[in-house]
Protein backbone atom coordinates (compact mmCIF):
# COMPACT_ATOMS: atom_id res chain seq x y z
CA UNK A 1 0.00 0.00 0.00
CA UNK A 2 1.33 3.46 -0.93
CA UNK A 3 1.84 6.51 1.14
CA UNK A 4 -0.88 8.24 -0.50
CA UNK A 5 -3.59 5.03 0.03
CA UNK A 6 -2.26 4.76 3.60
CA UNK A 7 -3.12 8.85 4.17
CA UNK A 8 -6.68 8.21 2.64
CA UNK A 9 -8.06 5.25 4.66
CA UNK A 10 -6.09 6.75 7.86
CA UNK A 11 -8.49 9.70 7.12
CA UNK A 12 -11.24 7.56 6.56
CA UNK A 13 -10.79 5.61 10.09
CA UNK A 14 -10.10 8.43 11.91
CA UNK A 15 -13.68 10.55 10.72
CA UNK A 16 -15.25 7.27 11.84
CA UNK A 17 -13.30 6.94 15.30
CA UNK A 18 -14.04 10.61 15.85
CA UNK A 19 -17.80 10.39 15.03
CA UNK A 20 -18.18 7.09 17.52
CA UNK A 21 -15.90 8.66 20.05
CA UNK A 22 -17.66 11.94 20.41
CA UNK A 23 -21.26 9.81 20.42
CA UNK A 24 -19.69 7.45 23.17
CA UNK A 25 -18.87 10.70 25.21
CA UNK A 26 -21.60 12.55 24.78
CA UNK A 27 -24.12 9.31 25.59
CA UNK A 28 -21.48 7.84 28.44
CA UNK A 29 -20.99 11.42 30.30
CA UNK A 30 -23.24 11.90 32.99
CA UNK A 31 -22.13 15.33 33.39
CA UNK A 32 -23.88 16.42 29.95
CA UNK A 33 -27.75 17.40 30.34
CA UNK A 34 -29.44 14.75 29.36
CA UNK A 35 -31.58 17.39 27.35
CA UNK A 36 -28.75 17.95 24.99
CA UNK A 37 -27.62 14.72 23.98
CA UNK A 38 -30.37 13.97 21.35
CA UNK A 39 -29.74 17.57 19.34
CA UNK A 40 -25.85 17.15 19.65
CA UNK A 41 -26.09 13.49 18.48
CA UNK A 42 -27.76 14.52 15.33
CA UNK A 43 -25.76 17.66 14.83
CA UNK A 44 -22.66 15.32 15.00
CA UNK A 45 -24.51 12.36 12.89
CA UNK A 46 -25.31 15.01 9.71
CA UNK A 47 -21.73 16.80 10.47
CA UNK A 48 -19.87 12.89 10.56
CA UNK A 49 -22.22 12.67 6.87
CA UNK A 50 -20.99 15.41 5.41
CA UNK A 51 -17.39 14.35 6.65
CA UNK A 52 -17.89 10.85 4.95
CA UNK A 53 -19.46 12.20 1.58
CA UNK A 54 -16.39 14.76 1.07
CA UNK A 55 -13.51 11.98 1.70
CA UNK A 56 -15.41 10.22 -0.98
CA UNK A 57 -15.50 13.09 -3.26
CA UNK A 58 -12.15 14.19 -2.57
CA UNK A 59 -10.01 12.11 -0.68
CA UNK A 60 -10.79 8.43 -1.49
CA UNK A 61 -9.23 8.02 -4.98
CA UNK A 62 -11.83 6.26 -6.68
CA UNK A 63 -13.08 6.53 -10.09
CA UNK A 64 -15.37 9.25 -10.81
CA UNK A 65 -18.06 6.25 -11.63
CA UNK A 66 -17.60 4.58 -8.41
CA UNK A 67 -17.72 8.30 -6.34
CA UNK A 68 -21.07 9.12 -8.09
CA UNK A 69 -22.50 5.71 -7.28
CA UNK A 70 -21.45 6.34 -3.43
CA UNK A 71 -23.17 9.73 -3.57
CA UNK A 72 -26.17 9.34 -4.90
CA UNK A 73 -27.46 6.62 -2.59
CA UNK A 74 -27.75 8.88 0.62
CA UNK A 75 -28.94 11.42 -1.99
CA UNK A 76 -31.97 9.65 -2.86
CA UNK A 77 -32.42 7.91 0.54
CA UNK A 78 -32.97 12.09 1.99
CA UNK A 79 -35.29 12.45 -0.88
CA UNK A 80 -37.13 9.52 -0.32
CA UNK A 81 -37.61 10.26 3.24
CA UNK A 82 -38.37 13.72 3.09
CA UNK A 83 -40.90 12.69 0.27
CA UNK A 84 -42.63 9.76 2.84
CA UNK A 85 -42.15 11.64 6.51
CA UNK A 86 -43.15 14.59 8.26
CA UNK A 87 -41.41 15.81 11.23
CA UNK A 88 -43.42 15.12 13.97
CA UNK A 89 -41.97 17.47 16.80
CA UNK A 90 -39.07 15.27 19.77
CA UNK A 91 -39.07 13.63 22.73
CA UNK A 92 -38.12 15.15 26.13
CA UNK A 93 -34.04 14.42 25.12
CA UNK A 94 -34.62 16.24 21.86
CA UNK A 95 -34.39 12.80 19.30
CA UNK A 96 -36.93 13.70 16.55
CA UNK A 97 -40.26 12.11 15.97
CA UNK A 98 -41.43 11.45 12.48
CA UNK A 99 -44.81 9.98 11.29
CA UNK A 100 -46.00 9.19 7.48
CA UNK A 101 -46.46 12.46 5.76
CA UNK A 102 -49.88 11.43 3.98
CA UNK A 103 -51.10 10.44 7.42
CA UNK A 104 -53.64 13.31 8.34
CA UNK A 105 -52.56 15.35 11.69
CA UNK A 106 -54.60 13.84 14.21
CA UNK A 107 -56.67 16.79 15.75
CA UNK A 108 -57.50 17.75 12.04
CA UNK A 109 -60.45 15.04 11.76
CA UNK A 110 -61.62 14.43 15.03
CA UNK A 111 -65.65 15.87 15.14
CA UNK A 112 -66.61 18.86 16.75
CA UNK A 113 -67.71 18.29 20.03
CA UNK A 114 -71.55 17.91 20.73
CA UNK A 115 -73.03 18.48 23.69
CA UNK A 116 -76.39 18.56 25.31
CA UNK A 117 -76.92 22.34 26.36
CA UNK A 118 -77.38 21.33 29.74
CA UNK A 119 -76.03 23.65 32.24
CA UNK A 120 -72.90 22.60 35.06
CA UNK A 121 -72.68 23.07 38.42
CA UNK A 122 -68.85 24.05 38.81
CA UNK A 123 -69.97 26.08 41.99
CA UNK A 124 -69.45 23.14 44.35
CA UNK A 125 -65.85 23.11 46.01
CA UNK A 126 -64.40 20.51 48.61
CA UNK A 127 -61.18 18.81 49.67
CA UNK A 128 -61.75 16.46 46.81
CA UNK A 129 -61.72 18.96 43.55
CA UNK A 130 -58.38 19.88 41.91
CA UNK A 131 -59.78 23.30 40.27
CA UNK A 132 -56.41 24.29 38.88
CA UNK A 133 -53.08 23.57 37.63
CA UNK A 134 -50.72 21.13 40.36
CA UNK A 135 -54.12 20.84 42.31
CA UNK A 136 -55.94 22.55 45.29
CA UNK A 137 -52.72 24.11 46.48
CA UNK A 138 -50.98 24.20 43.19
CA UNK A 139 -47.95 22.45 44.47
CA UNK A 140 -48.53 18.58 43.03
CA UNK A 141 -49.64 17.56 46.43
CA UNK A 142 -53.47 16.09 47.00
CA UNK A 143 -53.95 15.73 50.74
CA UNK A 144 -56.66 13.15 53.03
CA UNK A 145 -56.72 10.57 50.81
CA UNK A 146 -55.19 7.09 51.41
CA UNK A 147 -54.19 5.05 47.66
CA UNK A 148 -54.17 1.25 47.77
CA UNK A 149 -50.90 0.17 47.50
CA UNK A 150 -51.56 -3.02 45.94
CA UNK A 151 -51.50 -2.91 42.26
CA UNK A 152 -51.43 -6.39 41.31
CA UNK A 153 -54.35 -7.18 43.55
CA UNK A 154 -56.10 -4.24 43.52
CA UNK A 155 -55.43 -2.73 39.52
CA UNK A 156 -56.50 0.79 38.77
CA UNK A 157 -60.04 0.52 36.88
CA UNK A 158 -60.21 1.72 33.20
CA UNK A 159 -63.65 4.21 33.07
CA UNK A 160 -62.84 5.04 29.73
CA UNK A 161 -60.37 6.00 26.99
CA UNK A 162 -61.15 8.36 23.67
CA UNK A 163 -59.36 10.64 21.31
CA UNK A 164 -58.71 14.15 22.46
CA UNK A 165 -57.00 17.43 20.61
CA UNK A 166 -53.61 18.20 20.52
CA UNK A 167 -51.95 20.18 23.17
CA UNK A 168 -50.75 19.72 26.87
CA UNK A 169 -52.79 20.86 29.18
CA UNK A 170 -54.20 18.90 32.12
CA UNK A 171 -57.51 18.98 33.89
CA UNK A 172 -59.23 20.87 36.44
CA UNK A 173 -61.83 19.33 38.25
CA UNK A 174 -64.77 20.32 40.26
CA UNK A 175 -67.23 17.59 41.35
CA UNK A 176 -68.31 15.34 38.57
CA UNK A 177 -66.64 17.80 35.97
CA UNK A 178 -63.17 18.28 34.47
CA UNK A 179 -62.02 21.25 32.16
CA UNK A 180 -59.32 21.21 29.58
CA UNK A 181 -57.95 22.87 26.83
CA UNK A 182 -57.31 20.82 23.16
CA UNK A 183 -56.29 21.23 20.07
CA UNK A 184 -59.22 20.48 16.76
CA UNK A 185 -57.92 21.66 13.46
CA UNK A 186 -57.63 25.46 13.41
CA UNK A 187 -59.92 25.54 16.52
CA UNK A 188 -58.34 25.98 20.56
CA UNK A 189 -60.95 24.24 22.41
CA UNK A 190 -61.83 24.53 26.49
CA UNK A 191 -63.74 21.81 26.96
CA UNK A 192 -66.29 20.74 29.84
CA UNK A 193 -66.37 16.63 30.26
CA UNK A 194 -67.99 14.32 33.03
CA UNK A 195 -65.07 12.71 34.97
CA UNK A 196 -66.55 9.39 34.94
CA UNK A 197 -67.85 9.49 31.69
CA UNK A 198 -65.98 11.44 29.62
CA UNK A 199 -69.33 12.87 27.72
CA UNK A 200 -68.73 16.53 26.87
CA UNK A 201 -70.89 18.95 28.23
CA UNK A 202 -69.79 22.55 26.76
CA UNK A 203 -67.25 23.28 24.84
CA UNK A 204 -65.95 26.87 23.93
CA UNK A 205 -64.02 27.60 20.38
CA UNK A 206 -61.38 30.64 19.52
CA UNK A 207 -60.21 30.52 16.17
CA UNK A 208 -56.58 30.34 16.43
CA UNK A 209 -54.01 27.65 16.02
CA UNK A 210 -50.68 27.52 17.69
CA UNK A 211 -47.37 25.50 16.28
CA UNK A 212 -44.03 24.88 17.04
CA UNK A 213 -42.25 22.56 15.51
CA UNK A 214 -39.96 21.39 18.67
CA UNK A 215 -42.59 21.48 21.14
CA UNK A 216 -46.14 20.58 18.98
CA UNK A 217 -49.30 22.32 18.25
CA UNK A 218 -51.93 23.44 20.31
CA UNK A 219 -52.71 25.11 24.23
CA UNK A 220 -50.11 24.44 26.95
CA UNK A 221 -51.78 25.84 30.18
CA UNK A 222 -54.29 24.31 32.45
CA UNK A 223 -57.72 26.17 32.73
CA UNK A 224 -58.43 27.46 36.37
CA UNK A 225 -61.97 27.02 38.10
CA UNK A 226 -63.23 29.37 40.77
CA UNK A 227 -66.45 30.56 41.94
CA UNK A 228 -68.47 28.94 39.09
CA UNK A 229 -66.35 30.56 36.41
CA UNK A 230 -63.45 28.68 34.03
CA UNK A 231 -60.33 30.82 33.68
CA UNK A 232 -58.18 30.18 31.17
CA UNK A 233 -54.90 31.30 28.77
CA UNK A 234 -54.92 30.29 25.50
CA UNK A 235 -51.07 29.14 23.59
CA UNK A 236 -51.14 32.12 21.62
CA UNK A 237 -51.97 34.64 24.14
CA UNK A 238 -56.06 34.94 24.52
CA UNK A 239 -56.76 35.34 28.47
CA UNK A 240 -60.52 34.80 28.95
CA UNK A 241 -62.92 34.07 31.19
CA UNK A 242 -66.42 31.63 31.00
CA UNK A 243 -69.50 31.24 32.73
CA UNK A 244 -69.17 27.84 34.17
CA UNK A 245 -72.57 26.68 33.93
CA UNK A 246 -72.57 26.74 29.75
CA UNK A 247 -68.91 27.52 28.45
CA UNK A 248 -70.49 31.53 27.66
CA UNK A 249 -67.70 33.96 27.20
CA UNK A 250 -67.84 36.56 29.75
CA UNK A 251 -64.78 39.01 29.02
CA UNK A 252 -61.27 38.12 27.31
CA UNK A 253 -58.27 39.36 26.31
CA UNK A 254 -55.43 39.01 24.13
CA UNK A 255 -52.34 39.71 26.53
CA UNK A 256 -49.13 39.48 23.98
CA UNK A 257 -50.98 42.59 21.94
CA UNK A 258 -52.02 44.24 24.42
CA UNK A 259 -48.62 44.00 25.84
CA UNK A 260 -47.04 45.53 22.20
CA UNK A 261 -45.06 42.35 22.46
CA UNK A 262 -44.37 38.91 20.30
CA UNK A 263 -45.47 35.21 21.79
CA UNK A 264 -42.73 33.34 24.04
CA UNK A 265 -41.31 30.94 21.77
CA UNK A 266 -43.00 27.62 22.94
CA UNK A 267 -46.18 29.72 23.05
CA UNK A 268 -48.21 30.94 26.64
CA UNK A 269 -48.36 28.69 29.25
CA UNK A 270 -49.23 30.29 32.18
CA UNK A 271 -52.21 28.80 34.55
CA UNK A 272 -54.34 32.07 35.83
CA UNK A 273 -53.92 32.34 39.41
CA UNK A 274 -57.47 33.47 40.97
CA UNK A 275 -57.34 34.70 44.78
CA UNK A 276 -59.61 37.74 46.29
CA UNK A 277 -60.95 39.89 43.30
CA UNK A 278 -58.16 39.13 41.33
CA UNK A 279 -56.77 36.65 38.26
CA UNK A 280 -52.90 36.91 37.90
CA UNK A 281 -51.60 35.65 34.72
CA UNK A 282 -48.06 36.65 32.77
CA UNK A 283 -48.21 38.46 29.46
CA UNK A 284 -46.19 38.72 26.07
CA UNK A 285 -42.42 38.46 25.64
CA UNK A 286 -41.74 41.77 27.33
CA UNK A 287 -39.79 43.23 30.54
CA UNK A 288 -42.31 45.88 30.73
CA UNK A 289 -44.34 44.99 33.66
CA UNK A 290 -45.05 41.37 32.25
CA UNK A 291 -47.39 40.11 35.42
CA UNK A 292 -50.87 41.69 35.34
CA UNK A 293 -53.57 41.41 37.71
CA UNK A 294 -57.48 41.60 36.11
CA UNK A 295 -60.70 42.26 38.28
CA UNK A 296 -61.48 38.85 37.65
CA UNK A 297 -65.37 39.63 37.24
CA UNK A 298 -65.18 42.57 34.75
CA UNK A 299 -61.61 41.95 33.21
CA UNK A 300 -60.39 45.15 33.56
CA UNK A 301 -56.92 45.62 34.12
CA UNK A 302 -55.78 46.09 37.90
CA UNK A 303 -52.38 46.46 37.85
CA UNK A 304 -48.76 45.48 35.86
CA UNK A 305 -45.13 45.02 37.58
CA UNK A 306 -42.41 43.29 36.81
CA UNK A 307 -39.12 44.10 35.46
CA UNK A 308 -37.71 40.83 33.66
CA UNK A 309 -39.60 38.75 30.69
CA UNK A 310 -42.10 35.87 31.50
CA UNK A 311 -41.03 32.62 32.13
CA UNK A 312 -43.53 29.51 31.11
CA UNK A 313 -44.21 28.70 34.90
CA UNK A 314 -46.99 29.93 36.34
CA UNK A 315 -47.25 32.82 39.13
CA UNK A 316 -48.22 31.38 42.64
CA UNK A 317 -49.76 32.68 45.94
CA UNK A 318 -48.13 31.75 49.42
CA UNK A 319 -46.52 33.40 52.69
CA UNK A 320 -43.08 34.06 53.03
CA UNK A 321 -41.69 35.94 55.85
CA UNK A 322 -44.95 36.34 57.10
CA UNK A 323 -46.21 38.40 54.19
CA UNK A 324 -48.77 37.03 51.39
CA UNK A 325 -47.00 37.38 48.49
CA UNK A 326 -47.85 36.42 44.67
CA UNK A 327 -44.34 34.23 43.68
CA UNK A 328 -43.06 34.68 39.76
CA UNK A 329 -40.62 32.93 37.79
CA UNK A 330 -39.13 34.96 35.48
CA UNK A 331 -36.90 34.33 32.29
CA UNK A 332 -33.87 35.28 34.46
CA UNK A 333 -35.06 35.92 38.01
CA UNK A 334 -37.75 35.07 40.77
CA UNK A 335 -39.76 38.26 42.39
CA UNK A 336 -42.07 38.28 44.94
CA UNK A 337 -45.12 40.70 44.84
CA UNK A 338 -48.05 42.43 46.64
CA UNK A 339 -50.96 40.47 45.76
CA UNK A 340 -53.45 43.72 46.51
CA UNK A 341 -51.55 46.22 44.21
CA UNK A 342 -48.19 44.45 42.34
CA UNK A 343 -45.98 46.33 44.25
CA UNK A 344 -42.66 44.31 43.94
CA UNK A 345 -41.58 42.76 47.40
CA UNK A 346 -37.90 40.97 46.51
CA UNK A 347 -35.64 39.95 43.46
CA UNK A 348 -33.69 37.22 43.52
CA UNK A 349 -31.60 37.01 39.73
CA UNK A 350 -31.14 33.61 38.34
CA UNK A 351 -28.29 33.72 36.20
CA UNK A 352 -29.06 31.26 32.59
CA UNK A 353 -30.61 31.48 29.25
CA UNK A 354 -32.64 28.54 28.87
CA UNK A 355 -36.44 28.22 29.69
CA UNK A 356 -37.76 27.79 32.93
CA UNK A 357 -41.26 25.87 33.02
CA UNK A 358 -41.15 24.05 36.99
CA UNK A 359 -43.69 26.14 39.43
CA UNK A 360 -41.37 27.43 42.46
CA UNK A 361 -42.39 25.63 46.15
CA UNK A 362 -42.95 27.65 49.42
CA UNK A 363 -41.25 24.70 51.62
CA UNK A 364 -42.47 26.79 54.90
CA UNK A 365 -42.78 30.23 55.90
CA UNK A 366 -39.25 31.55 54.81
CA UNK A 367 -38.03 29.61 52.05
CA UNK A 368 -39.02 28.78 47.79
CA UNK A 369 -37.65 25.92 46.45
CA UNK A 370 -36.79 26.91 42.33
CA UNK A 371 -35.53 24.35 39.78
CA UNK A 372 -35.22 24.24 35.79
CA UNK A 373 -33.83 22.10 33.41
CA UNK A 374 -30.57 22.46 30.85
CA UNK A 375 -27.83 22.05 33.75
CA UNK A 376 -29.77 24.74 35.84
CA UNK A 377 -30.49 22.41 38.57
CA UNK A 378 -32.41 23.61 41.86
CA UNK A 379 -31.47 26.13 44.47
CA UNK A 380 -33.35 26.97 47.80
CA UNK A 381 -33.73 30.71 48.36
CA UNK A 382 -34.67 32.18 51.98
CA UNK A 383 -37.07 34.99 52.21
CA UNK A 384 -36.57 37.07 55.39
CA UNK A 385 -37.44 40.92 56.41
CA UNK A 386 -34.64 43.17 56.59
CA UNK A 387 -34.06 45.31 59.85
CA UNK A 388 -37.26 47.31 61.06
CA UNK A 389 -39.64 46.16 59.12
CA UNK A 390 -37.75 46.99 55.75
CA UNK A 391 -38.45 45.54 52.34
CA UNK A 392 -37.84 41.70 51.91
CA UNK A 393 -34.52 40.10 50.86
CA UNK A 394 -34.15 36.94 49.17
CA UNK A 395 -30.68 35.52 49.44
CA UNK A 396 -29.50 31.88 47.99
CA UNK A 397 -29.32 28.89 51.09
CA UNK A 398 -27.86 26.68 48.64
CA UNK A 399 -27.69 25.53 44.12
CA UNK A 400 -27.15 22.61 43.31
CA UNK A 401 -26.89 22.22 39.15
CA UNK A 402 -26.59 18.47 38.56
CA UNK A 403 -29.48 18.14 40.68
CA UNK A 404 -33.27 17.94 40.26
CA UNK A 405 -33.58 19.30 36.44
CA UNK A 406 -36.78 19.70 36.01
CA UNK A 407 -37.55 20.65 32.58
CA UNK A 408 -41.03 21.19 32.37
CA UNK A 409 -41.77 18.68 35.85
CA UNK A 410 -42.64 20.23 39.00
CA UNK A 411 -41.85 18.58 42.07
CA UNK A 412 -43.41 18.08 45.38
CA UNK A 413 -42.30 18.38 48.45
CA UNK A 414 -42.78 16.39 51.78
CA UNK A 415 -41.03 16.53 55.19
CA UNK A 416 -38.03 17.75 54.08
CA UNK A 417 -37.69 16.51 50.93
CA UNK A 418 -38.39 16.87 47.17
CA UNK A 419 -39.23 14.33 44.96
CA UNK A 420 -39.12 14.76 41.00
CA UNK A 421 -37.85 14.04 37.57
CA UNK A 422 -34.44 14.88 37.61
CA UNK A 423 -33.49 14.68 33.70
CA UNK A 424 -36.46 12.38 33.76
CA UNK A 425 -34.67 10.06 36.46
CA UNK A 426 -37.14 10.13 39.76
CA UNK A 427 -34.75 11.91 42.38
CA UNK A 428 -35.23 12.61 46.39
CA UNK A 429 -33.43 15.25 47.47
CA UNK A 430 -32.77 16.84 50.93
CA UNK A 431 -33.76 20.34 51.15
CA UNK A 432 -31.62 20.55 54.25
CA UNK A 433 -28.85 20.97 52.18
CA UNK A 434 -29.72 19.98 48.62
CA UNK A 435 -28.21 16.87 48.19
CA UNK A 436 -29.30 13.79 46.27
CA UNK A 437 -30.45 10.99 48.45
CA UNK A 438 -31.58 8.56 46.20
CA UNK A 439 -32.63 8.23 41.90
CA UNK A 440 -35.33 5.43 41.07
CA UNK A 441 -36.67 4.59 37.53
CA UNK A 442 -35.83 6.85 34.46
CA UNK A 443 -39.50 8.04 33.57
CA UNK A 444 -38.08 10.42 31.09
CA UNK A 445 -39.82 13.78 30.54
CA UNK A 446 -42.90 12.56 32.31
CA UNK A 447 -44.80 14.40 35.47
CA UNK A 448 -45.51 13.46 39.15
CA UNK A 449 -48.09 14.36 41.65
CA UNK A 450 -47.84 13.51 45.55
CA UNK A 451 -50.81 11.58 47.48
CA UNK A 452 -50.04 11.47 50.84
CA UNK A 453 -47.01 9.36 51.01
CA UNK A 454 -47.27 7.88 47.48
CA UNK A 455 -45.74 9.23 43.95
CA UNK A 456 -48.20 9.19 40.85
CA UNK A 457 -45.74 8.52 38.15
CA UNK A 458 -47.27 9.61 34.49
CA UNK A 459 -44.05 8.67 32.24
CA UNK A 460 -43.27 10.22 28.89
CA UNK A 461 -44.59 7.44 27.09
CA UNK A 462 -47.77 6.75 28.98
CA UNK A 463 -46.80 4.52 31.80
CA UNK A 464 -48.14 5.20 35.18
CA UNK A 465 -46.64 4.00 38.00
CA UNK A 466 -47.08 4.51 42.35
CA UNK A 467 -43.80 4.75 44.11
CA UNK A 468 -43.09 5.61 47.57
CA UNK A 469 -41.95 8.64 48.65
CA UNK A 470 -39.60 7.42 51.61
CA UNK A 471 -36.38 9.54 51.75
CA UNK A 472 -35.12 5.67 52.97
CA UNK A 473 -34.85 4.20 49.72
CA UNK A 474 -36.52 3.86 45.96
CA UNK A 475 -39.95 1.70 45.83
CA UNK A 476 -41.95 1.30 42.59
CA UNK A 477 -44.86 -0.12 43.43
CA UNK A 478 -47.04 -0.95 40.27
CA UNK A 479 -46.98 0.15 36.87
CA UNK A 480 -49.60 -0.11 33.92
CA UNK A 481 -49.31 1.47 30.72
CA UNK A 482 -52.04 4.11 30.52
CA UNK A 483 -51.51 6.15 27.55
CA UNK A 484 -49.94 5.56 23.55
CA UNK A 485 -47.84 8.38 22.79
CA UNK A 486 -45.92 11.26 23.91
CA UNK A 487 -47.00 12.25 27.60
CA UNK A 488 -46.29 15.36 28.55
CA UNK A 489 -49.20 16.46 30.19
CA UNK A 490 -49.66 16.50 34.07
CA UNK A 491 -52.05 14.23 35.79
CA UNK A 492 -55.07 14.94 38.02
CA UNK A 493 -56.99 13.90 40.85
CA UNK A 494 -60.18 13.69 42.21
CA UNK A 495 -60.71 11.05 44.43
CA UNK A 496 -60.90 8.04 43.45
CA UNK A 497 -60.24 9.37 39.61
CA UNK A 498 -57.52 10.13 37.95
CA UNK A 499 -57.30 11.86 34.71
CA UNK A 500 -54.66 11.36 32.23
CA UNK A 501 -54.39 13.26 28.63
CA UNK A 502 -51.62 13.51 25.96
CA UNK A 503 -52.15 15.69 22.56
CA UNK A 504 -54.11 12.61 20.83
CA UNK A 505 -56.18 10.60 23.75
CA UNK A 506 -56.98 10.98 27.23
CA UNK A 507 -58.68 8.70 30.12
CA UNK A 508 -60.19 8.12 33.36
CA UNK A 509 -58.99 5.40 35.67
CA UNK A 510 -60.65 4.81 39.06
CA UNK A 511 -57.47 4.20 41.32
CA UNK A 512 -57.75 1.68 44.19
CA UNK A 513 -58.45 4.32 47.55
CA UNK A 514 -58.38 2.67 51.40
CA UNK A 515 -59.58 6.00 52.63
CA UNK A 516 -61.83 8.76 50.96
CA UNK A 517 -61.19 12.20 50.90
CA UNK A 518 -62.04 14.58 53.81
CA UNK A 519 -64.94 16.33 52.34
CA UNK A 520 -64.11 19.80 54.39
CA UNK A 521 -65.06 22.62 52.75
CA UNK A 522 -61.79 24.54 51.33
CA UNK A 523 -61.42 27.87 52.23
């Protein structure tokens, strides 16, 4: 073999040692965020192509025959596949989906929903409903109610199962009815459905359509129940409110143009938060006062504050420091805020450009527990007065970046420790000092919701499983599949039913309960 032969298949062995050995890193590095591996891998798969096709061209030696023939196979096999597949959006580590391009988009046919014009009673509210996003308290927690621990004995019960539209919202649920937002052609639906039926009872139409290619098509946020009325925010920015009883528009508006700003790029998710007089939601892609209150009867506009962009988590209410407070994640920075006028209580900046989705966690009265995804990791802040009676100061207890990246999970927290989807890997961590105590099953990009002392698993690809949360050690204990398909939407509960939705079907299991729900009235 000649010097010149030698050179070329060196060349040729080394593109393919340094295309396997980056992969090997990148896959075998538990340092790199698991959200980043699936966009590198093909980033380095089409660069290691293009490194392959010009050695051939160039480098190989081979007759100009025998270099066409090698080129035109990956040629037509790109063709071909861009000619028989769509792109059909990724998974939670960024690999791509594709489905048959002459396959109709799913929400496109389903039928419009019919109903029977009877009126709801969404009025009703006990210890049982879960009325908004995370539940009663909006922190994934549902308290009073014993679960069976028993799976193989004691199975959850199938109700029923039926197509649904696109988008990833979850359910709110008062008494025998459960609100949600979908996806049907060029329609964003909020839908009214018995729990144990899954009949629809209203539904209410806006004519707009949101896409992303990344993250799908269709409404993101959660509508909001409260006195009788459906709150909701639609992916493109409409912020309206219903009468209950029929799905009836009562006031809306559209908060990105009214805000003289553009749509966040994954579109609006943000749950309304309803306390007093008020509704609380985020607006456009702005630093110009981007949290606005509305008088949530009339819809006029109460007050705006704010000083950084919107984040895609959703504002809460809670005490910190012994002050009731509305709590904000922002695109760079968490702010507390008077919930009467939007007077701006404390700033705490959170250095990082990626998105933050995960709802922050009062853990008591002086501390918020904040996590994201990308490498951001979690961090506990302490809220605390400053000396006579001075504005409120947020400083940093501890961060920890390899642990607890949420994405777009929340977690939930329980004496003294928070359990979630690290990088999709179910994680216990001590908020003492932030340190991992334990991981369990990879669930991937899927969501959680406490019950007492048991984990609701909802997996990214439909599984549901119960686990324990015991700071002790890692116990699955049951697991059916509930869904098909990309899960990315958040459970709910009502004792004894849980709801479960993705963008193309959702259903209603009855889950095995040794205890019912304290029927109390909520305050």
């Amino acid at each position: 073999m000649t010097m010149r032969s030698l050179f070329r298949w060196a060349t040729f062995c080394g593109i393919l040692a340094l295309v396997g050995g980056v992969l090997a890193f990148l896959w075998l590095n538990p340092d790199v965020n698991v959200a980043f591996k699936g966009s590198l891998s093909i980033m380095i798969g089409i660069l290691g192509g293009i490194l392959m096709l010009l050695w051939l061209l160039f480098l190989s030696g081979f007759q100009r025959s025998t270099r066409f023939a090698g080129v035109m196979p990956p040629i037509l096999l790109t063709i071909v596949g861009l000619s028989l597949f769509r792109f059909d959006g990724c998974v939670g580590n960024n690999m791509p989906q594709f489905s048959w391009r002459f396959d109709p988009v799913p929400d496109t046919v389903l039928p419009t929903l019919v109903s029977d014009g009877a009126a709801v009673d969404l009025q009703s509210v006990s210890a049982q409903d879960f009325p908004r996003f995370l539940g009663p308290q909006a922190d994934a927690v549902v308290r009073g109610v014993a679960l069976e621990r028993d799976w193989k004995n004691h199975p959850p019960k199938l109700l029923w199962k039926q197509p649904i539209g696109a988008g990833w919202s979850s359910y709110a649920i008062v008494g025998p009815f459960a609100v949600t937002q979908e996806q049907r052609g060029n329609k964003e639906i909020i839908a009214c459905y018995e729990v144990a039926t899954g009949k629809p009872r209203w539904a209410h139409e806006d004519e707009v359509r949101f896409s992303e290619q990344m993250g799908g098509d269709g409404p993101r946020a959660t509508p909001t129940i409260a006195n009788g009325n459906v709150y909701y925010m639609g992916a493109t920015g409409l912020f309206c409110c219903l009468e209950g009883a029929t799905g009836k528009p009562l006031w809306s508006h559209d908060v990105v143009t009214e805000a003289n700003s553009k749509n966040l790029q994954w579109g609006k998710s943000c749950s309304p938060l309803v306390y007093d007089n008020l509704v609380v939601v985020t607006l456009g892609d702005t630093d110009d006062r981007p949290l606005a209150a509305y008088d949530r009867t009339s819809g006029n506009l109460v007050w705006r504050s704010g000083s950084d962009k919107p984040s895609y988590a959703s504002p809460v209410l809670c005490t910190l420091a012994g002050v009731r407070q509305v709590v904000s994640i922002n695109a760079h920075s968490v702010s507390g805020y008077n919930p009467a006028d939007g007077h701006e209580l404390w700033h705490f900046k959170w250095a990082g450009e990626m998105a933050r989705c995960s709802q922050p966690v009062a853990v008591d009265g002086e501390h918020v527990y904040i996590s994201a995804g990308y490498g951001l990791g979690s961090a506990l802040l302490a809220i605390k007065a400053t000396e006579n009676n001075g504005p409120l100061q947020a400083t940093q207890v501890w961060k920890k970046p390899r642990v607890m990246n949420t994405r777009f999970t929340n977690v939930a927290v329980r004496n003294g420790y928070a359990y979630g989807l690290g990088d999709g890997i179910l994680t216990c961590q001590d908020l003492k000092d932030g340190e991992e105590v334990w991981t369990g099953a990879d669930y991937e990009q899927g969501q959680i919701l406490l019950v007492e002392d048991l984990l609701i698993v909802l997996g990214e690809q439909g599984q549901l499983a119960i686990a324990e949360a015991d700071p002790k050690d890692f116990h699955e204990l049951g697991r059916i599949q509930a869904l098909d398909g990309k899960t990315w939407n958040n459970p709910a509960f009502s004792s004894p039913y849980l709801l479960v939705r993705n963008a193309t079907e959702a259903a209603c299991y009855e889950l095995p309960v040794l205890s019912p729900a304290v029927k109390t009235a909520m305050k």
